[in-house]
C-alpha atoms as a PDB file:
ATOM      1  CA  UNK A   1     106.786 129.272  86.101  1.00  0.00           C
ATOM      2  CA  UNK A   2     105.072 126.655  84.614  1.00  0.00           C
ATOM      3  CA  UNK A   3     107.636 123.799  86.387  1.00  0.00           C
ATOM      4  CA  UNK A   4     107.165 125.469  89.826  1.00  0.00           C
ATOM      5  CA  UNK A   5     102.931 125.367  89.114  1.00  0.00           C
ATOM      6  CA  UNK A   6     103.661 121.743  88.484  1.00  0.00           C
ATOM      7  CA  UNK A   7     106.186 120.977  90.983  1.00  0.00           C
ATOM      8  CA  UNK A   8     104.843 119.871  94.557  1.00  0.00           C
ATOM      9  CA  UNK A   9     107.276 121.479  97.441  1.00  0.00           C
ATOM     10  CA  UNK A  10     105.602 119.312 100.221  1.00  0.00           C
ATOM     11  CA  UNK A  11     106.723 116.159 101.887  1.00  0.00           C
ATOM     12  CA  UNK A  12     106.298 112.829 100.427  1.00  0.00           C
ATOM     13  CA  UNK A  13     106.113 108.749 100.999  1.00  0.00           C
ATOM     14  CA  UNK A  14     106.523 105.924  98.987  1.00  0.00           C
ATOM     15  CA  UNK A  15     106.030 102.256  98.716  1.00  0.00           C
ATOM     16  CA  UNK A  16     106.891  98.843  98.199  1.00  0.00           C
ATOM     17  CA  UNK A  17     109.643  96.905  99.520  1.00  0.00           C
ATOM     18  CA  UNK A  18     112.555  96.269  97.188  1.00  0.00           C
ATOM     19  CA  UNK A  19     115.134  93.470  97.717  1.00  0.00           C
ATOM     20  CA  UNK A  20     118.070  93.365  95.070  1.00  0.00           C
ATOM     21  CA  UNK A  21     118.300  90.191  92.967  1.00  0.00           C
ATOM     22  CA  UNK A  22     121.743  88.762  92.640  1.00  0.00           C
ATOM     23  CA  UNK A  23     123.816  89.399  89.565  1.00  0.00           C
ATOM     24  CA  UNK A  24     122.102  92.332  88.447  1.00  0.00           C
ATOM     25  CA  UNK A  25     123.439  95.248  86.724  1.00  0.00           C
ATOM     26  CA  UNK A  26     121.993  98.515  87.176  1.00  0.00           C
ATOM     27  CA  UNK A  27     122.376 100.704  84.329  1.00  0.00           C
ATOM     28  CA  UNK A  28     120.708 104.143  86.140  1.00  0.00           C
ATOM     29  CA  UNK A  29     120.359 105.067  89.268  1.00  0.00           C
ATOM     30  CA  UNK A  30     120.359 108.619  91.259  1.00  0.00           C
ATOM     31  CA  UNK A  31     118.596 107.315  94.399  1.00  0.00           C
ATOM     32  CA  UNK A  32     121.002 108.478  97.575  1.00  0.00           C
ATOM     33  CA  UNK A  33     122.957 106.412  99.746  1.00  0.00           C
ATOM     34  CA  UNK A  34     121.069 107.271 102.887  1.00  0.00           C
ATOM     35  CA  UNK A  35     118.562 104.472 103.712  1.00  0.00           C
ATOM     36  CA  UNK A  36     120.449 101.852 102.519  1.00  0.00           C
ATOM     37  CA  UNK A  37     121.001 103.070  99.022  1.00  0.00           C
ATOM     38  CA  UNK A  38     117.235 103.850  98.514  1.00  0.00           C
ATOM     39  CA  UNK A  39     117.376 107.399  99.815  1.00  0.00           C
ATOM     40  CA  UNK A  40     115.218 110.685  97.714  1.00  0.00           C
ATOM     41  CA  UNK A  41     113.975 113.861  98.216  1.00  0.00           C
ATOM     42  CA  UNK A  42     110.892 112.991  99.810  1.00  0.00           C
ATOM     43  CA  UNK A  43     110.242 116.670  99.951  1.00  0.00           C
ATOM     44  CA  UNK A  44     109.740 117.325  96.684  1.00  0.00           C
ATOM     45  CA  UNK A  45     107.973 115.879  93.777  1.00  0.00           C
ATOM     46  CA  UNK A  46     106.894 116.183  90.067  1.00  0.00           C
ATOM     47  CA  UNK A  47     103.055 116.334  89.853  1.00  0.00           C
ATOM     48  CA  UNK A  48     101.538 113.577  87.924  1.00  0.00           C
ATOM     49  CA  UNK A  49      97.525 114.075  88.153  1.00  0.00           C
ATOM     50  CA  UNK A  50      93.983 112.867  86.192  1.00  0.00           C
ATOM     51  CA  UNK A  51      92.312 114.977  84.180  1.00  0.00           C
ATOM     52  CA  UNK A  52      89.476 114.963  86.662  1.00  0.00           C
ATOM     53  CA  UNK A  53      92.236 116.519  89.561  1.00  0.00           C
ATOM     54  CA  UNK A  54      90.726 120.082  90.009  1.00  0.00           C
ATOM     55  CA  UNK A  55      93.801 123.101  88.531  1.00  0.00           C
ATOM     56  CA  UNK A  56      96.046 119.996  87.202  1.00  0.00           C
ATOM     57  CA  UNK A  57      94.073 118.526  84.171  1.00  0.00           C
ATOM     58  CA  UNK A  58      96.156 115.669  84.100  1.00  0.00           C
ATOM     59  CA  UNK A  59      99.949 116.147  84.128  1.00  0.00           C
ATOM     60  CA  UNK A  60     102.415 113.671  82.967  1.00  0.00           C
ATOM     61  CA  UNK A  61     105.592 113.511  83.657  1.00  0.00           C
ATOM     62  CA  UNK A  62     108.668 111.560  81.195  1.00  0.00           C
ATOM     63  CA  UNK A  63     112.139 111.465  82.237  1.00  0.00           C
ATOM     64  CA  UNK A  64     114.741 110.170  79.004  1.00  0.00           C
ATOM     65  CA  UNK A  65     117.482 108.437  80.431  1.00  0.00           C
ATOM     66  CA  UNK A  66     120.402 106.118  78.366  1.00  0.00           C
ATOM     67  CA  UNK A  67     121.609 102.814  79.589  1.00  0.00           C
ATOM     68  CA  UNK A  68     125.012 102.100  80.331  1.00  0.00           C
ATOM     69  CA  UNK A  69     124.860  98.819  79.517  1.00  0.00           C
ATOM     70  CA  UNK A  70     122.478  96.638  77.515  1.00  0.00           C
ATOM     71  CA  UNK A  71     120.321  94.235  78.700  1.00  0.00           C
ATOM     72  CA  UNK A  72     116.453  92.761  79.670  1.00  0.00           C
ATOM     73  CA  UNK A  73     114.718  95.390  81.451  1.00  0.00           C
ATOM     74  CA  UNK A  74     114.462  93.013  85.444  1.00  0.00           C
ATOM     75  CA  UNK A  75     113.743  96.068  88.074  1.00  0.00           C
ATOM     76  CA  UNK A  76     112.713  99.589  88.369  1.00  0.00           C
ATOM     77  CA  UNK A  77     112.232 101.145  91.452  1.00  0.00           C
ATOM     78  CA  UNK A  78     110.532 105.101  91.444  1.00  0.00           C
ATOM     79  CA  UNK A  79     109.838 107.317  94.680  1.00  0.00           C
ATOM     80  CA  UNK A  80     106.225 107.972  94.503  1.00  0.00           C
ATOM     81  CA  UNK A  81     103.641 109.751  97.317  1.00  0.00           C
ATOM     82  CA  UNK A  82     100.241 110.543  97.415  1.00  0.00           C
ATOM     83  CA  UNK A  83      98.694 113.903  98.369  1.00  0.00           C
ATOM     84  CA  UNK A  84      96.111 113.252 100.805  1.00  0.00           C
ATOM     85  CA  UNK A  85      93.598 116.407 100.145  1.00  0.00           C
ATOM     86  CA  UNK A  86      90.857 113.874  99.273  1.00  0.00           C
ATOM     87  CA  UNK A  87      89.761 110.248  99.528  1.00  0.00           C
ATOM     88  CA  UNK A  88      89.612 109.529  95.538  1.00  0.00           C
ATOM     89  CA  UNK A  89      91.736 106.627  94.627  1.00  0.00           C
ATOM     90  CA  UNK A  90      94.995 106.878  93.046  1.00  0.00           C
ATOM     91  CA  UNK A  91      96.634 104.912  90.390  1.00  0.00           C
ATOM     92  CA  UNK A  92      99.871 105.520  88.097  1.00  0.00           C
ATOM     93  CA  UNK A  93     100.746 103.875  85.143  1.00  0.00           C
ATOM     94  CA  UNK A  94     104.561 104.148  84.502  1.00  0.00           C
ATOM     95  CA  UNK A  95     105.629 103.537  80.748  1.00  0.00           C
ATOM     96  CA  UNK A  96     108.796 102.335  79.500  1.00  0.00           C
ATOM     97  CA  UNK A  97     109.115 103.809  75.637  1.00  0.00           C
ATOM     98  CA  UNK A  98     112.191 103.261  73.106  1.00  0.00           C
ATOM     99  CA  UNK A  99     113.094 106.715  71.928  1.00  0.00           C
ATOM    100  CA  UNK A 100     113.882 106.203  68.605  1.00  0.00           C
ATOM    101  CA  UNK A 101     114.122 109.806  67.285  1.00  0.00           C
ATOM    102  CA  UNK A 102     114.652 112.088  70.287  1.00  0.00           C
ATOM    103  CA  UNK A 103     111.104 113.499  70.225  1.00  0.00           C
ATOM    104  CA  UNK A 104     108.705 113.181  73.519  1.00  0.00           C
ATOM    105  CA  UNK A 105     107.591 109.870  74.813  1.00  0.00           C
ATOM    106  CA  UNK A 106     105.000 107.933  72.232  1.00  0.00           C
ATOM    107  CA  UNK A 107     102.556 105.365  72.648  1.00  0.00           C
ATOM    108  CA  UNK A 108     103.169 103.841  69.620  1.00  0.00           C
ATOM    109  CA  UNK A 109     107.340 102.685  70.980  1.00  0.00           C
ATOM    110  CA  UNK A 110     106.050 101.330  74.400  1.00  0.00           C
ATOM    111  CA  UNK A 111     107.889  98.010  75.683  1.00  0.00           C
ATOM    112  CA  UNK A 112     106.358  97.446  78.671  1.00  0.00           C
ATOM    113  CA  UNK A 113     104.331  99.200  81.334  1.00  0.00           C
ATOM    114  CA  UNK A 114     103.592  98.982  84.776  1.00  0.00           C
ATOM    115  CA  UNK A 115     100.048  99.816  86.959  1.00  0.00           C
ATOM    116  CA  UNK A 116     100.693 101.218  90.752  1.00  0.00           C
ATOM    117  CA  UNK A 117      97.907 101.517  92.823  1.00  0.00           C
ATOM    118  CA  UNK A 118      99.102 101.649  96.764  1.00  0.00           C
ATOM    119  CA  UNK A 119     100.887 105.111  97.871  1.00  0.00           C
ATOM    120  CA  UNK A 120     102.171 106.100 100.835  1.00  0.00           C
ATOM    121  CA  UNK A 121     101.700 109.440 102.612  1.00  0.00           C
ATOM    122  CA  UNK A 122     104.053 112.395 101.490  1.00  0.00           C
ATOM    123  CA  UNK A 123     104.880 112.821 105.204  1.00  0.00           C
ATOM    124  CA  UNK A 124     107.745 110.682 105.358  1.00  0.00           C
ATOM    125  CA  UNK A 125     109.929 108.621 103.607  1.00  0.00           C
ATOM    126  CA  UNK A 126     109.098 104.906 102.407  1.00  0.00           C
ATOM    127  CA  UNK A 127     110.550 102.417 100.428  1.00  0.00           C
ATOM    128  CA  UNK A 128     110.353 103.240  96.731  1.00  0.00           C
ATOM    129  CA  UNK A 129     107.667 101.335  94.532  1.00  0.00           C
ATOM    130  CA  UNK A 130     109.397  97.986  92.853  1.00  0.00           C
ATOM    131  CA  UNK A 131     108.179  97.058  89.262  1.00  0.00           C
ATOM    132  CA  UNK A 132     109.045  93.472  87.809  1.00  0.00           C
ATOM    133  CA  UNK A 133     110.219  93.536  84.390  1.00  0.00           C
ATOM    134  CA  UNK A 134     108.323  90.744  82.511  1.00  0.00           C
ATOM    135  CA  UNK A 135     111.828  89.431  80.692  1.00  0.00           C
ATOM    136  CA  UNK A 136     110.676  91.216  77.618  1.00  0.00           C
ATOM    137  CA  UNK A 137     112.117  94.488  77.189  1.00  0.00           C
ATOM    138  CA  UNK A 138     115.787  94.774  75.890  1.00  0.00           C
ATOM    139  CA  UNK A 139     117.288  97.783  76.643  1.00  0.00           C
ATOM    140  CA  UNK A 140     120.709  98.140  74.413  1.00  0.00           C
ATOM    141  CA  UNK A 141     123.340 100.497  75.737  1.00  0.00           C
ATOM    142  CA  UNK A 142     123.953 104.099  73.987  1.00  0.00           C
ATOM    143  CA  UNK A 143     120.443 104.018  73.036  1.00  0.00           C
ATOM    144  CA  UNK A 144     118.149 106.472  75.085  1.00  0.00           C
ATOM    145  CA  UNK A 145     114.712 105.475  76.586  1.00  0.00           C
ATOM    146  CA  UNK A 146     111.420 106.924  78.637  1.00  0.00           C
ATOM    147  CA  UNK A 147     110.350 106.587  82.128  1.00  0.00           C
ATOM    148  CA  UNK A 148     106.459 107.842  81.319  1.00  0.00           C
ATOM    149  CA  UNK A 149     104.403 108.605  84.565  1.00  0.00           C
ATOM    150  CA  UNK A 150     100.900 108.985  83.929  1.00  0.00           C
ATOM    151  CA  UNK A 151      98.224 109.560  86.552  1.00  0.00           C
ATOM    152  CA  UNK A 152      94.311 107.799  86.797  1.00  0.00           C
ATOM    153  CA  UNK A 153      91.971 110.291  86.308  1.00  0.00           C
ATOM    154  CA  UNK A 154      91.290 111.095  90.136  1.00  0.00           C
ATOM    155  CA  UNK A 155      94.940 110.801  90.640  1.00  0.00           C
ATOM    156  CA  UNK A 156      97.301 113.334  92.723  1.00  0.00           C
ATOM    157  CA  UNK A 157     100.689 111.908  93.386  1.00  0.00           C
ATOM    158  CA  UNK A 158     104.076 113.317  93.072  1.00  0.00           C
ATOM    159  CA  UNK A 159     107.021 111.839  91.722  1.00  0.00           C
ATOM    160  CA  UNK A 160     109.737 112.386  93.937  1.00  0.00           C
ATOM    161  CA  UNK A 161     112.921 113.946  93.318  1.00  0.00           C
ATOM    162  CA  UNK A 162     116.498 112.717  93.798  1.00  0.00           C
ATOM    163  CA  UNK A 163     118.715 113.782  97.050  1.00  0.00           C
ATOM    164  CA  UNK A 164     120.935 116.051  94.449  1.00  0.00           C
ATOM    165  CA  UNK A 165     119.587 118.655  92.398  1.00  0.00           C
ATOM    166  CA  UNK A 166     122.406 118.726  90.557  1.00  0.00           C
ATOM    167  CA  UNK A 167     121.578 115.405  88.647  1.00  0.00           C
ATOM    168  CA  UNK A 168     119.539 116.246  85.693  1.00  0.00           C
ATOM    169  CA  UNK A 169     117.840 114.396  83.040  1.00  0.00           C
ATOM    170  CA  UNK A 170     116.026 115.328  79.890  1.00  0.00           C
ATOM    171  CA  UNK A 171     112.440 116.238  81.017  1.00  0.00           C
ATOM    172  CA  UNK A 172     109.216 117.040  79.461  1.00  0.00           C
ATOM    173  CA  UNK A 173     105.932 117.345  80.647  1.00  0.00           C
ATOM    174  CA  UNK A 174     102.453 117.863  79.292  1.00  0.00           C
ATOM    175  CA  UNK A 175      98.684 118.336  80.545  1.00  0.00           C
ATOM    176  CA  UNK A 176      95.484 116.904  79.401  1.00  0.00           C
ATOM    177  CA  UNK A 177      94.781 117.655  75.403  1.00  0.00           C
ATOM    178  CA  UNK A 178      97.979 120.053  75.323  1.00  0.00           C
ATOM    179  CA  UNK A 179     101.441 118.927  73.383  1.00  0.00           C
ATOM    180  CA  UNK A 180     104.207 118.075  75.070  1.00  0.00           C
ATOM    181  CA  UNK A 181     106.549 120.922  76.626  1.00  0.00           C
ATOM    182  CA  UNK A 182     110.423 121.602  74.803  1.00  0.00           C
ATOM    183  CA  UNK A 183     112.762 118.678  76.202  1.00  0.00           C
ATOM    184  CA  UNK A 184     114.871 120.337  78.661  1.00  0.00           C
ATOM    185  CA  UNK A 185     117.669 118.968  81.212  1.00  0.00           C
ATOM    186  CA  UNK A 186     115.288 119.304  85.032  1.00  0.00           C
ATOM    187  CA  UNK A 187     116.236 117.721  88.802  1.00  0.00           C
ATOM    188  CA  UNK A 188     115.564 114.440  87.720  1.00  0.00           C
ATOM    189  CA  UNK A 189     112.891 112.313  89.552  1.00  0.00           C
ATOM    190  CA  UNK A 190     114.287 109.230  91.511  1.00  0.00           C
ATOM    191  CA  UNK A 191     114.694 106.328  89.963  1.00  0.00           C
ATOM    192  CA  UNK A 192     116.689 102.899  89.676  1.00  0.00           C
ATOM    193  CA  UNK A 193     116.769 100.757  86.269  1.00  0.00           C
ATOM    194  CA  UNK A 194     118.373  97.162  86.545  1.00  0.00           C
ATOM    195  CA  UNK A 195     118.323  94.613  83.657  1.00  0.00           C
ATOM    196  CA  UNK A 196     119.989  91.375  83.416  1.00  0.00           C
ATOM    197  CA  UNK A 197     116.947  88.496  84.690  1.00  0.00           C
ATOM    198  CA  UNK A 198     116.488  85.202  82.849  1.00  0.00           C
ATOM    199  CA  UNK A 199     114.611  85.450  79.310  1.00  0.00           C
ATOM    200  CA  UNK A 200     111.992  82.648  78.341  1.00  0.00           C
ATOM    201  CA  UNK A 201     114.320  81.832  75.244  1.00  0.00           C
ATOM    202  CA  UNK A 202     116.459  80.821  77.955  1.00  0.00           C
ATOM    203  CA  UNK A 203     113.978  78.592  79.802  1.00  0.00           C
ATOM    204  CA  UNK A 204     113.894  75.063  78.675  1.00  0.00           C
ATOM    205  CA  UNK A 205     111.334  73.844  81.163  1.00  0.00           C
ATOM    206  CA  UNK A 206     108.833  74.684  83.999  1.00  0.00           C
ATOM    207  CA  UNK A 207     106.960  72.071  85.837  1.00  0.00           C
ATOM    208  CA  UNK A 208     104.296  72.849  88.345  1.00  0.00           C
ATOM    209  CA  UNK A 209     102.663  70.295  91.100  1.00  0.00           C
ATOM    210  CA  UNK A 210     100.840  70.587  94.161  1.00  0.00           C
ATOM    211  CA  UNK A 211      99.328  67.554  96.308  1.00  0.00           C
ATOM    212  CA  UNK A 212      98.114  67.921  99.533  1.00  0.00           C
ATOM    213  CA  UNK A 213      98.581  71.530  99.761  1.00  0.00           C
ATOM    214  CA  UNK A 214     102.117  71.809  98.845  1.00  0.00           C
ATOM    215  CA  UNK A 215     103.026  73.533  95.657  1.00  0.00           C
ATOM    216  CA  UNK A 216     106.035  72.230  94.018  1.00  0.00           C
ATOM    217  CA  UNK A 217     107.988  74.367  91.165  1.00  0.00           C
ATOM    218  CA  UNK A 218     111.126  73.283  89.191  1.00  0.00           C
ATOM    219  CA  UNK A 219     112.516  74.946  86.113  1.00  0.00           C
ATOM    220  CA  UNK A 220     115.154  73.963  83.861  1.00  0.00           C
ATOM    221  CA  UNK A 221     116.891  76.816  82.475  1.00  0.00           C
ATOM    222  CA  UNK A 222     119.469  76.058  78.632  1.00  0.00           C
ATOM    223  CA  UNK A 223     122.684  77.235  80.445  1.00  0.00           C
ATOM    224  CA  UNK A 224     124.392  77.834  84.097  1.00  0.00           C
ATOM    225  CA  UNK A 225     125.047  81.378  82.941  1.00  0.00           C
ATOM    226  CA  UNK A 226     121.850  82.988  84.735  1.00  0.00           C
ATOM    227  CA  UNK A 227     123.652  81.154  88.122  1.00  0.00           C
ATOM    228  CA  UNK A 228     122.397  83.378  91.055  1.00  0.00           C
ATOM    229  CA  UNK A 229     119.570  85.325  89.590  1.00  0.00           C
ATOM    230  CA  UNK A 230     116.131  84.888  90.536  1.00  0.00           C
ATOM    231  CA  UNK A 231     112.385  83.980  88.942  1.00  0.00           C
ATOM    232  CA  UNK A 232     108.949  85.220  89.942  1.00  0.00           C
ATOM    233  CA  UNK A 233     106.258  82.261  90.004  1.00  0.00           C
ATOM    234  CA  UNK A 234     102.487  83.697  90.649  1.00  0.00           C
ATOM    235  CA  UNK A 235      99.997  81.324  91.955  1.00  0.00           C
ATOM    236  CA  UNK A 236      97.145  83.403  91.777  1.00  0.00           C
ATOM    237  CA  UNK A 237      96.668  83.910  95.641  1.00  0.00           C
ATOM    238  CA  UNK A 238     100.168  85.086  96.126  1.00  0.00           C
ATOM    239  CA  UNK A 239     104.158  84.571  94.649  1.00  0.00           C
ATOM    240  CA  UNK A 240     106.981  83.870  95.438  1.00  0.00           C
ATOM    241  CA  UNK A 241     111.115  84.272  94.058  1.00  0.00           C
ATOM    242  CA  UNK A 242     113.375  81.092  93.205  1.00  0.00           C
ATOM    243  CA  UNK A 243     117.388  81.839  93.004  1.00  0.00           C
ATOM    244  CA  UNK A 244     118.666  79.546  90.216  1.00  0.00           C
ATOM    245  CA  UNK A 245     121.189  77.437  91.199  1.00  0.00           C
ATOM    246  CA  UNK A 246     123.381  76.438  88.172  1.00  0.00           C
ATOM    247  CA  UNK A 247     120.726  75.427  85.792  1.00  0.00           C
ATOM    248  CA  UNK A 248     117.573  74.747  88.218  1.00  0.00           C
ATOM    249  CA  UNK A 249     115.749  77.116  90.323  1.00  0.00           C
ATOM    250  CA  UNK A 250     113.510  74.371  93.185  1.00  0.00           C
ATOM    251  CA  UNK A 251     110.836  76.192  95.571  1.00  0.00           C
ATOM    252  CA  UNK A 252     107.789  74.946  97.496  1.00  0.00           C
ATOM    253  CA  UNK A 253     104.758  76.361  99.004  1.00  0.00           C
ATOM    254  CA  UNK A 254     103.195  75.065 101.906  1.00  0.00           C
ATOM    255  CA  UNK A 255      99.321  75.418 102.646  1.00  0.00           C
ATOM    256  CA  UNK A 256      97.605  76.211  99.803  1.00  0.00           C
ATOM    257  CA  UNK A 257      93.804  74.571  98.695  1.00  0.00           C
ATOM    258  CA  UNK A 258      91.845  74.108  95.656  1.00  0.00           C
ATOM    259  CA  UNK A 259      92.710  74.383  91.984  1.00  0.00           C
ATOM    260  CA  UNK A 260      94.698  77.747  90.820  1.00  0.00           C
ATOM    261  CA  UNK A 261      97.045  78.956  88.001  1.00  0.00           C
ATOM    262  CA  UNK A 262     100.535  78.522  88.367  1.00  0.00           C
ATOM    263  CA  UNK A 263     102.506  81.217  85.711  1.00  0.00           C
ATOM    264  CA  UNK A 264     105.995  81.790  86.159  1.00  0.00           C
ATOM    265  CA  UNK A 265     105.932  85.604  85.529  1.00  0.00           C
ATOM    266  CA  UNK A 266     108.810  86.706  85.629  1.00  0.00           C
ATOM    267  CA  UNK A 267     110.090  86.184  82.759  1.00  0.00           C
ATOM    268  CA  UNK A 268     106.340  86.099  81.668  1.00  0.00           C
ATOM    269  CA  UNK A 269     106.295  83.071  79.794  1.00  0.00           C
ATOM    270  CA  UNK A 270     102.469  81.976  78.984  1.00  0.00           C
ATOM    271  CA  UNK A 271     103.820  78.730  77.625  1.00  0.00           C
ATOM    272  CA  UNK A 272     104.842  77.154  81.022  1.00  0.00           C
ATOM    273  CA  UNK A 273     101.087  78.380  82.511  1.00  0.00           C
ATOM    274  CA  UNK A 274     100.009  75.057  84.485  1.00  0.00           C
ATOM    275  CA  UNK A 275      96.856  74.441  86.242  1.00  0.00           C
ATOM    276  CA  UNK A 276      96.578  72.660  89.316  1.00  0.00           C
ATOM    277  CA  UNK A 277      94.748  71.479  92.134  1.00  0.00           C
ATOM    278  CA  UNK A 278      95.827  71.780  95.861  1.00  0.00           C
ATOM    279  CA  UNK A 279      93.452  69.564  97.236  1.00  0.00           C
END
């Protein structure tokens, strides 16, 4: 009783426009193959709520999953809607925790974690949300791990289901102030996990420029064997993705004014943070 009290049987939207980088390897995934591979059950949802949500008291929801492969942590998509009852603001952080002795998710093994704050309507479906791994967490294969969804505290989303019942995962679930429920095998919520990415050990150098409005990026990566993959550079007022080619990944921006901060961010590597000035 207490799942269905928790589980929303309404329909859902999501968010976020997901493009697969090149040599990738995706170590989970239950999304369906309808729309293009990114299909759910956009009919049904796990709850994940703020305390402040009147009759929820601030669920959240952790899925345990185990990699197939090893690797650093590059994408995660999730199927996430909104439940429009009210015009409060929503926001869900989603946790990535090592599970080093098969109890619930804890704080204290977090690798990396991930804000969303734009949800579609649960009235149709949408492309599922898209979080960048930073090129920090290293997921190693046999070893299980947490997908921890936990709601803002106006928050009333729903974490939507995959096409197939029959796919479970271990699930547990807790409200505000109250333990976490018994671990338990549940319809497990949709989700994609992809590592592989460049690391900033392998990044020898990253130079930044922009003159008369054009940004310039180059980086210099230690080998050819991240051929292919792609890079995230943030320039405060937007980003953009480089492929590497061989050892080099080459981009520029057109149109851009005034001094910002360049980060490549993907890997986040603070070191290679250049300031410059667009003129």
């Amino acid at each position: 009783m207490y799942r269905a009290t928790l589980t929303l049987a309404v329909l859902g939207g999501l968010v976020a426009p997901s493009p697969t980088a090149p040599a990738q390897t995706t170590i989970y995934n239950n999304f369906g193959p309808g729309h293009e591979g990114w299909d759910y059950n956009w009919g049904l949802g796990w709850t994940v709520a703020g305390p402040d949500v009147p009759n929820q008291y601030g669920v959240e929801q952790a899925f345990r999953f185990t990699p197939s492969e090893g690797g650093v942590v590059s994408d995660i998509w999730v199927a996430m809607w909104y439940v429009p009852l009210d015009q409060l603001p929503d926001e869900v952080t989603v946790r990535l925790p090592a599970d080093p002795d098969g109890g619930p998710p804890n704080p204290e093994n977090v690798l990396e974690d991930w804000v969303i704050t734009e949800f579609e309507s649960w009235d149709h479906w949408s492309p599922p949300h898209h979080l960048a791994g930073s090129g920090r967490s290293r997921l190693e294969a046999g070893k299980s791990y947490w997908l921890w969804a936990v709601g803002g505290q106006t928050t009333r989303c729903g974490w939507c289901m995959n096409v197939d019942p029959r796919v479970l995962l271990p699930h547990t679930l807790r409200r505000e102030g109250e333990n976490w429920l018994p671990i338990a095998n549940e319809t497990a919520s949709a989700v994609r996990i992809d590592v592989g990415g460049v690391t900033c050990d392998a990044v020898r150098k990253a130079r930044f420029t922009c003159r008369s409005g054009k940004l310039k990026m180059k980086v210099k990566l230690k080998t050819d064997e991240f051929d292919g993959q792609t890079l995230t550079i943030d320039y405060e007022t937007g980003s953009t993705r480089l492929v590497v080619s061989g050892r080099t990944a080459r981009g520029k921006v057109k149109r851009l004014s005034g001094p910002r901060l360049v980060r490549l961010t993907a890997p986040s590597c603070p070191q290679f943070d250049t300031r410059v000035d667009c003129g």
